[in-house]
Protein backbone atom coordinates (compact mmCIF):
# COMPACT_ATOMS: atom_id res chain seq x y z
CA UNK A 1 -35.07 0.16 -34.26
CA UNK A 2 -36.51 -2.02 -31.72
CA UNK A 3 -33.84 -3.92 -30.09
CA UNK A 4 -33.63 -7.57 -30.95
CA UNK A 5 -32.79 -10.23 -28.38
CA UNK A 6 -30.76 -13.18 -28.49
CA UNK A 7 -32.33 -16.76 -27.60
CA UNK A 8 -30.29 -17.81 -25.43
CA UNK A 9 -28.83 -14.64 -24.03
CA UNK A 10 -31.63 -12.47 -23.14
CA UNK A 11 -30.12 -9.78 -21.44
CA UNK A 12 -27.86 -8.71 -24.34
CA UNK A 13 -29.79 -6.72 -26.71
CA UNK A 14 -28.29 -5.97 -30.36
CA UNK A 15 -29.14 -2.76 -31.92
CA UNK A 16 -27.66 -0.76 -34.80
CA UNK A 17 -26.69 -3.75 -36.62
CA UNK A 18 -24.21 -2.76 -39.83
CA UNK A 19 -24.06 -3.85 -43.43
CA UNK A 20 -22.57 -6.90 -43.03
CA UNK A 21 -25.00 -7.95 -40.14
CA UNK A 22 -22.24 -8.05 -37.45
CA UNK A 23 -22.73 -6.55 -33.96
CA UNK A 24 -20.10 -5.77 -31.23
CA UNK A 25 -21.02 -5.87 -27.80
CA UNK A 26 -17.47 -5.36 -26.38
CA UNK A 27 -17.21 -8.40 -24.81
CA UNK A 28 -19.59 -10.72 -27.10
CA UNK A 29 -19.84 -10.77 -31.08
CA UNK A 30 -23.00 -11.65 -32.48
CA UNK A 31 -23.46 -12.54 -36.28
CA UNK A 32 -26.72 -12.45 -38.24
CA UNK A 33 -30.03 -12.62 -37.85
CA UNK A 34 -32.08 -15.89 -38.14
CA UNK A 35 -35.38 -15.77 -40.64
CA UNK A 36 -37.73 -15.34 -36.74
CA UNK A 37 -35.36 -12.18 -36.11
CA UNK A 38 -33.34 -13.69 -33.35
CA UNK A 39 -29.67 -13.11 -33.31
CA UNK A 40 -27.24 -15.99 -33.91
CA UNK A 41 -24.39 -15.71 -30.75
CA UNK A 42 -20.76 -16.66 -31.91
CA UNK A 43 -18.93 -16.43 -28.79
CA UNK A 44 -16.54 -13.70 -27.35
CA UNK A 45 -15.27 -10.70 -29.50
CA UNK A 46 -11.60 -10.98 -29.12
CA UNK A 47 -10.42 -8.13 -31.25
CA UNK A 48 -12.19 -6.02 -29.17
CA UNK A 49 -8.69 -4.31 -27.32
CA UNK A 50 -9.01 -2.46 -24.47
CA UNK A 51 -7.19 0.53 -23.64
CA UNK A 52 -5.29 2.46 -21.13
CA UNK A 53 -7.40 5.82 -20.04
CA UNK A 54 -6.67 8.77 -18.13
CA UNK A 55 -3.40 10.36 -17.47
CA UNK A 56 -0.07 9.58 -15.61
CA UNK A 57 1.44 11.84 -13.03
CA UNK A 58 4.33 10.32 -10.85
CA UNK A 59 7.83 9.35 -10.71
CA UNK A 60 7.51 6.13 -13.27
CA UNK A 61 8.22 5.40 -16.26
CA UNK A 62 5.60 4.79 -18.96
CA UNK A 63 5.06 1.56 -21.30
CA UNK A 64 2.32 0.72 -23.43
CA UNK A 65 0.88 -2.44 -24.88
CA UNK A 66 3.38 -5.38 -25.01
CA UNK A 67 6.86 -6.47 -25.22
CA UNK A 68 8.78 -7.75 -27.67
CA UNK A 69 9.69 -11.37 -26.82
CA UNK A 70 13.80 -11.67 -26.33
CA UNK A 71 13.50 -15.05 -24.72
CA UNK A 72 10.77 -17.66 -25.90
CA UNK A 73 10.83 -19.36 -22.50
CA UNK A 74 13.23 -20.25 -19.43
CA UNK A 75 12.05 -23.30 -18.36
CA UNK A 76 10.89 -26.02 -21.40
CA UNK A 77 9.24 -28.13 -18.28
CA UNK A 78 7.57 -25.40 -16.65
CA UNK A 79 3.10 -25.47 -16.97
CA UNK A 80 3.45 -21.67 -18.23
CA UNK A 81 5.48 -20.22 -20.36
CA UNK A 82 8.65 -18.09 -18.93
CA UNK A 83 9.56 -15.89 -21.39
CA UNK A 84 11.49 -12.79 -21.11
CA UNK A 85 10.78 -9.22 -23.22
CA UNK A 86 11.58 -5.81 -23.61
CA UNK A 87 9.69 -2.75 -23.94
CA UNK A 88 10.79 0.73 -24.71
CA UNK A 89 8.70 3.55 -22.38
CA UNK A 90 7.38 6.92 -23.46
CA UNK A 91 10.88 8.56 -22.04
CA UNK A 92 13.41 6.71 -23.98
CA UNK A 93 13.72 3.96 -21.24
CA UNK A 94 14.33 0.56 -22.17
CA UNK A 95 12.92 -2.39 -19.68
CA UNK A 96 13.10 -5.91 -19.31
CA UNK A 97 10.07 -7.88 -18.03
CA UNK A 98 8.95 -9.32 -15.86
CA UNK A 99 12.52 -8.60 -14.36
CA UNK A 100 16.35 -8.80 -15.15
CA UNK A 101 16.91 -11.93 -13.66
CA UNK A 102 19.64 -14.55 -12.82
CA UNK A 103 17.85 -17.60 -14.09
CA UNK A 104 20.57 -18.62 -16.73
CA UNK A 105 23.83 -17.52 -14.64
CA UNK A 106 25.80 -20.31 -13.86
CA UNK A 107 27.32 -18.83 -11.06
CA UNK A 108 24.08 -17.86 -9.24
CA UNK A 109 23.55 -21.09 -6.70
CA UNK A 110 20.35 -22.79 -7.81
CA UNK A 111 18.52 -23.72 -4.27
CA UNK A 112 18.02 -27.47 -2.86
CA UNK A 113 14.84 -28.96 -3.38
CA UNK A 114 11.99 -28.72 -0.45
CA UNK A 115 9.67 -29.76 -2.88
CA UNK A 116 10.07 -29.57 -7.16
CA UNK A 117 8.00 -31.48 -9.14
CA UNK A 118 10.51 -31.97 -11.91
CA UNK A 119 13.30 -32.45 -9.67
CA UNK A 120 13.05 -33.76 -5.57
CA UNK A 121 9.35 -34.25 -4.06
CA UNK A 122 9.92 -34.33 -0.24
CA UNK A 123 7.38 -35.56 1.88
CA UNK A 124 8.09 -32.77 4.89
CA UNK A 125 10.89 -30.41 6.11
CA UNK A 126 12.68 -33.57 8.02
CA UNK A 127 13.51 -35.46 4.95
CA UNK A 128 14.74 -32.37 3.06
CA UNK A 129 17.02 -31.99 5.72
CA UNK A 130 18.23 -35.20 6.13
CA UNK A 131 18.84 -35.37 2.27
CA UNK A 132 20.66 -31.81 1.98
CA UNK A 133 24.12 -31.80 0.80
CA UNK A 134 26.40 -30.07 3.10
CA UNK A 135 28.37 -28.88 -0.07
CA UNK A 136 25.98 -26.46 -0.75
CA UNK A 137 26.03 -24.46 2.21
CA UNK A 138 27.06 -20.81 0.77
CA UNK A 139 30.04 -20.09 3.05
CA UNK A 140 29.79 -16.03 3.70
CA UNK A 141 31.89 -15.73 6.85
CA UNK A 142 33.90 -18.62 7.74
CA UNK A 143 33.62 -18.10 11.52
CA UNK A 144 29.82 -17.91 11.09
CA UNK A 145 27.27 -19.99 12.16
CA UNK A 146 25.28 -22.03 9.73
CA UNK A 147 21.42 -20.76 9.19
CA UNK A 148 18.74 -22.71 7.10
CA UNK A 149 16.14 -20.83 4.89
CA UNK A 150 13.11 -22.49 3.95
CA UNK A 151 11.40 -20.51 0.92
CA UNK A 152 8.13 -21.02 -0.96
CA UNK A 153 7.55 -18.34 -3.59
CA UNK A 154 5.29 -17.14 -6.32
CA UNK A 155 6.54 -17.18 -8.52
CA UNK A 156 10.42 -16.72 -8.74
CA UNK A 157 13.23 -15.43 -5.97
CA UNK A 158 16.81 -14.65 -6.34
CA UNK A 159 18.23 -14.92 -2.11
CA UNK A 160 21.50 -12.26 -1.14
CA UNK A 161 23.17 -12.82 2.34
CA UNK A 162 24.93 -9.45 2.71
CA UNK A 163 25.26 -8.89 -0.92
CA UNK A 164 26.50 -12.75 -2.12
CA UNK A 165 24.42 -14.50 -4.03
CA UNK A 166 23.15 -17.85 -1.99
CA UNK A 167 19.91 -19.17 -3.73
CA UNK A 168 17.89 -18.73 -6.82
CA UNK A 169 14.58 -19.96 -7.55
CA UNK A 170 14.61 -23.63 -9.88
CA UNK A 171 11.19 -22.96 -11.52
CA UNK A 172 11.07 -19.42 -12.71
CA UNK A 173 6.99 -19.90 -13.40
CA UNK A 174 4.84 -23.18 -12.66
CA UNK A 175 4.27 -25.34 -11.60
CA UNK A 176 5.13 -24.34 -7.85
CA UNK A 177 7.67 -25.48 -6.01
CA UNK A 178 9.44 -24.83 -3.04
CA UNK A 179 13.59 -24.75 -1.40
CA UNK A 180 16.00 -25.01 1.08
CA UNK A 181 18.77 -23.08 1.24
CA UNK A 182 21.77 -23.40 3.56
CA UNK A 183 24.75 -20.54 4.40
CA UNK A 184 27.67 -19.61 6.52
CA UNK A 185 27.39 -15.90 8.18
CA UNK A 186 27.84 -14.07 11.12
CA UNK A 187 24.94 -11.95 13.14
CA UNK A 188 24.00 -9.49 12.53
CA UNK A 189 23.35 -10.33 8.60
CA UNK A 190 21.20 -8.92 6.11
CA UNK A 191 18.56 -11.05 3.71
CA UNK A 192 17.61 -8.92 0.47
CA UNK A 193 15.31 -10.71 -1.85
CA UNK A 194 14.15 -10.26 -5.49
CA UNK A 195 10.70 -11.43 -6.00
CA UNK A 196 9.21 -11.90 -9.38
CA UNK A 197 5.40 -12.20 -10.54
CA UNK A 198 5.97 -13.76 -13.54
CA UNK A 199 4.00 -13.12 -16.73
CA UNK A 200 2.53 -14.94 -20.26
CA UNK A 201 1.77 -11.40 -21.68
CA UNK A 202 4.79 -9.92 -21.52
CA UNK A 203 4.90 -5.96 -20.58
CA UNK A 204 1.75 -6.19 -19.25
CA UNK A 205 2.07 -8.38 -15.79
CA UNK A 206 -1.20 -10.97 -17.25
CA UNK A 207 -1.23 -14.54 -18.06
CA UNK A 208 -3.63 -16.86 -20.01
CA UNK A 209 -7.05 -17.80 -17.79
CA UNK A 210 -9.09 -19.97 -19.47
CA UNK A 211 -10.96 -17.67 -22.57
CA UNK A 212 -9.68 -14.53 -20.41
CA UNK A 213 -6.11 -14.12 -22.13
CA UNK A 214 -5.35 -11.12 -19.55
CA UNK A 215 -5.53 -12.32 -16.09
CA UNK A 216 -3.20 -10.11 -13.30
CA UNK A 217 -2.10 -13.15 -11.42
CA UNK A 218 -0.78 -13.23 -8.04
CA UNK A 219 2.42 -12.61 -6.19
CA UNK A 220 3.16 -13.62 -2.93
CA UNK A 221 6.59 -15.01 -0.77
CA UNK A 222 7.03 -16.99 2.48
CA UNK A 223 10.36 -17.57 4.41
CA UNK A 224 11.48 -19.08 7.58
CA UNK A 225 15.45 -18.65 8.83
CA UNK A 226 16.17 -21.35 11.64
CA UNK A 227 19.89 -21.06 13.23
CA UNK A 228 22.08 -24.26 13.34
CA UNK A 229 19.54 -25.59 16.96
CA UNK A 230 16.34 -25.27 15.17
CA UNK A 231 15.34 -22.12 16.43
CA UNK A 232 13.61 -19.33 14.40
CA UNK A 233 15.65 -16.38 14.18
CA UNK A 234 13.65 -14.71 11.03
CA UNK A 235 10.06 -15.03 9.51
CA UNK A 236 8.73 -13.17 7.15
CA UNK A 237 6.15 -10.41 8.70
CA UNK A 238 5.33 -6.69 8.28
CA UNK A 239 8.56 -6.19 9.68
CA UNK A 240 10.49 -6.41 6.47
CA UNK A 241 10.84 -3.95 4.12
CA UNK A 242 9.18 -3.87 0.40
CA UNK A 243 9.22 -1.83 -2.56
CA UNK A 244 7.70 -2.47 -6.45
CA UNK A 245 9.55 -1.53 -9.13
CA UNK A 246 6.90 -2.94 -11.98
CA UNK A 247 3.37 -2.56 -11.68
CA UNK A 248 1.07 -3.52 -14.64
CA UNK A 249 -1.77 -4.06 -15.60
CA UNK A 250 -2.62 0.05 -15.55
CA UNK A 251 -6.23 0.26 -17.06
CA UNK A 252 -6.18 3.61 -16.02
CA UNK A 253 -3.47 5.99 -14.56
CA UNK A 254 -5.45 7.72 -12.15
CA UNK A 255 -5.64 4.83 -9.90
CA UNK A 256 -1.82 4.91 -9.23
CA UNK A 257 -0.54 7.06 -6.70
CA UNK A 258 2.41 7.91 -4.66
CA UNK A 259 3.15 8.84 -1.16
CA UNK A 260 7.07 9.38 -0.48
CA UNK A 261 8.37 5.98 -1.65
CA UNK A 262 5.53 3.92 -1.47
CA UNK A 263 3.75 3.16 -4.74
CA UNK A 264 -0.31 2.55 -4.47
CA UNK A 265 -2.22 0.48 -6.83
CA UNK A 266 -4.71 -0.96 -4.66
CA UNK A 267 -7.64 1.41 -6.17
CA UNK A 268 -6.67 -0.25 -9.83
CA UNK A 269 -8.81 -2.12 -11.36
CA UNK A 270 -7.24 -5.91 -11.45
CA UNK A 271 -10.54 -7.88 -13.35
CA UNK A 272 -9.99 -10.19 -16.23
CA UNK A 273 -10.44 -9.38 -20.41
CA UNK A 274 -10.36 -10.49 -23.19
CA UNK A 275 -8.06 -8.14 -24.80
CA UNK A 276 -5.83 -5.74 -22.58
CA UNK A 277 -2.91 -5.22 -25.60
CA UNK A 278 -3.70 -1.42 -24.93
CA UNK A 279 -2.91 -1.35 -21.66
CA UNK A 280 -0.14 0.04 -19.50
CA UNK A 281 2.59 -0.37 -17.40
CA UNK A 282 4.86 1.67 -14.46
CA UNK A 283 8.48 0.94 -14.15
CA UNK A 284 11.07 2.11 -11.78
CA UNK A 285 14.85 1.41 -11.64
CA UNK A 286 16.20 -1.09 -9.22
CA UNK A 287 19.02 0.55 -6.97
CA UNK A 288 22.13 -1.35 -8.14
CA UNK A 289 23.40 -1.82 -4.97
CA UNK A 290 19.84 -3.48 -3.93
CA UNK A 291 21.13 -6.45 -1.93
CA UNK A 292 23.97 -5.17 -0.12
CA UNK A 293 24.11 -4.89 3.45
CA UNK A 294 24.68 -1.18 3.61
CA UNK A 295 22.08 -0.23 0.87
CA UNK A 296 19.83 2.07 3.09
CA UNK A 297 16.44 0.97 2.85
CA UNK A 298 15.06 3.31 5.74
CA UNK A 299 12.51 5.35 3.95
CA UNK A 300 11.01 1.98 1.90
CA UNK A 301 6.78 1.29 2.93
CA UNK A 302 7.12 -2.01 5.45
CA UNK A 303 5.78 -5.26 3.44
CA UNK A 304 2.08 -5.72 3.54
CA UNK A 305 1.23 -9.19 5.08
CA UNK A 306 -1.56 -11.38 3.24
CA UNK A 307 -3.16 -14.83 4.59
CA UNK A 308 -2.73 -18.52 2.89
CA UNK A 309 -6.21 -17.95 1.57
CA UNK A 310 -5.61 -14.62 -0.58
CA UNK A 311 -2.47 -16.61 -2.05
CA UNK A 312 -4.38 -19.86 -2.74
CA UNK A 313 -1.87 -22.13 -1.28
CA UNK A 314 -4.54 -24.98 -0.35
CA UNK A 315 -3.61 -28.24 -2.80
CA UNK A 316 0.39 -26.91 -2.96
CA UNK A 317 2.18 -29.94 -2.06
CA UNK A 318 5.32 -27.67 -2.29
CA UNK A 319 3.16 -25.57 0.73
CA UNK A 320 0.82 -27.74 2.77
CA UNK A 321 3.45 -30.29 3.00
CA UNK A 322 5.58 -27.82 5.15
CA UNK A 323 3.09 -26.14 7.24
CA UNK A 324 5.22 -27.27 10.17
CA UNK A 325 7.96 -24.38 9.06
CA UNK A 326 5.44 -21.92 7.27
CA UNK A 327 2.38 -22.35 9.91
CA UNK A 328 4.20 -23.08 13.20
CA UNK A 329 1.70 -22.45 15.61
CA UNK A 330 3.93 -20.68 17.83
CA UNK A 331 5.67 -18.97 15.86
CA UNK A 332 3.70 -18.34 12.34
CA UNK A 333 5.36 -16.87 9.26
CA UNK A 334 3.11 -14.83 6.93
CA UNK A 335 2.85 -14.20 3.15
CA UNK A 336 4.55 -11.02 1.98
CA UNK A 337 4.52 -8.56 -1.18
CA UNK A 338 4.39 -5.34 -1.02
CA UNK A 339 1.03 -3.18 -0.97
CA UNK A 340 -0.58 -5.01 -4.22
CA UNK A 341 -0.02 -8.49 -4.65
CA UNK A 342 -1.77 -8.74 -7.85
CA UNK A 343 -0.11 -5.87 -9.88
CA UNK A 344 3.12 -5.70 -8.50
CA UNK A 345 5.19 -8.15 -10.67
CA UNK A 346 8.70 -7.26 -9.34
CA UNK A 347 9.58 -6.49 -5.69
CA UNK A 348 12.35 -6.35 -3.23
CA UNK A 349 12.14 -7.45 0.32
CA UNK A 350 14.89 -6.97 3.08
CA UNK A 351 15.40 -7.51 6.33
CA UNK A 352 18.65 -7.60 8.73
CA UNK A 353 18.67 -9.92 11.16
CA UNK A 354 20.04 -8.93 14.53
């Protein structure tokens, strides 16, 4: 059969057309043929599912496809959609995703407002100080000195101060925001972070992208500690430590591999389709004991650093309006994750300061 092109497409070529006169071309459906022979293009083949190849070896555990939704959504303002699911793995295993988080818990201290545009919108790091109310500084030691942490995430953070809870994220998903967050302690103290990628396609670590409904967005956290003069006593750097405990998209399981503790990804394919329900996931079990100050973190990879441009900060009011804390010129925090910003969804940072 001599392959038929279409008029306005002419690189796609149509060939062993069935009964019904409806062709597949994995990413494009085409429907028909016109009485000159050319075919008739109807736009992009979404039941065409793509699936997870090859074959795992490693310490993770193993999920296919999606979640089950548990919780619609977090956060009714929010651009996206912040659900919650849960997924059982191959070995028994049953996960939440993106992550088991404190969102709802009363008890967790939601942070103050840098910028949030559903709550405060300040104009720079001066007026969110001047507006900061001193009854929210997290008292840890009461002979400590008072520290200020200035935090712009992506997505969602949950801040410990030697294992107390001092500041959780207000927007779980979008749109982005940024906080302040004030507390009591004595040096030397350790910071332990949760960091969460959130998600639209729940088990899977993809959101909605125009017609791509599986996009691997982003990660990405930046932090700056000042003491009670101003000065900068933490940033965050490739000094910290980082470690992924939910990786997904896997398109194919060869491309993951281990060395020690430190999970690779970055030879994983992270492109766009239109259809990843058959893909997989990696999971691994977050320590309980994650954000205490003697949890030994020794043998976790260092955090990999990545530049303002690789997040796509530019147009954040939440970000550029702070570049005086995040970009000091003399003293310049960086963007942190840990070695694959775009499918890592859930990570844990730490760092003691001395």
């Amino acid at each position: 059969m001599t392959p038929l092109k279409h008029e306005l497409f002419p690189s796609f070529q149509v060939v062993n057309l069935d009964r019904s006169g409806v062709v597949n071309l994995s990413r494009y459906q085409v429907v028909s043929l016109n009485r000159s022979g050319v075919v008739n293009f109807t736009g992009f083949c979404s039941s065409c599912k793509k699936s997870v190849t090859g074959e795992y070896i490693g310490t993770g555990s193993v999920t296919k496809g999606l979640a089950s939704t548990t919780t619609e959504n977090l956060y009714s303002n929010g651009v996206r959609v912040a659900g919650l699911g849960s997924i059982t793995a191959t070995d028994g295993t049953v996960w939440t995703v993106p992550a088991e988080v404190n969102f709802t818990n009363t008890s967790f201290p939601t942070a103050s407002d840098l910028y949030n545009p559903d709550g405060n919108k300040y104009a720079n790091s001066t007026a969110a100080l001047a507006a900061f109310n001193p009854s929210n500084i997290i008292e840890i030691d009461p002979a400590g000195e008072v520290f200020t942490a200035y935090i712009f995430a992506d997505n969602y953070f949950e801040l410990y101060i030697n294992g107390k809870a001092v500041g959780k994220d207000a927007i779980p998903f979008t749109d982005f925001n940024s906080h302040i967050v004030k507390f009591k302690v004595s040096k030397p103290f350790t910071i332990a972070m949760k960091l969460v990628d959130w998600e639209e396609r729940l088990g899977l670590g993809c959101e909605k992208n125009k017609l791509k409904k599986y996009h691997p967005g982003d990660g990405g956290m930046v932090a700056v500690f000042k003491d009670a003069a101003g000065n900068i006593v933490c940033k965050t750097d490739a000094n910290w430590k980082a470690q992924t405990f939910y990786i997904a998209p896997i398109k194919d399981f060869s491309c993951v591999t281990e060395n020690g503790t430190t999970r690779y990804s970055s030879n994983c394919n992270t492109s766009d389709v239109i259809n990843g329900a058959g893909y997989a996931a990696l999971h691994w079990k977050v320590p309980t004991d994650w954000m205490n100050e003697t949890f030994d973190d020794s043998s976790w990879p260092n955090a990999t650093t990545y530049s303002n441009s690789t997040i796509g900060v530019d147009g954040k009011s939440a970000f550029t309006n702070f570049t005086d804390i995040f970009d000091d010129a003399s003293n310049d925090a960086q963007f942190i994750w840990s070695t694959n910003v775009i499918l890592d969804n859930e990570v844990i940072v730490r760092k003691i300061v001395q």
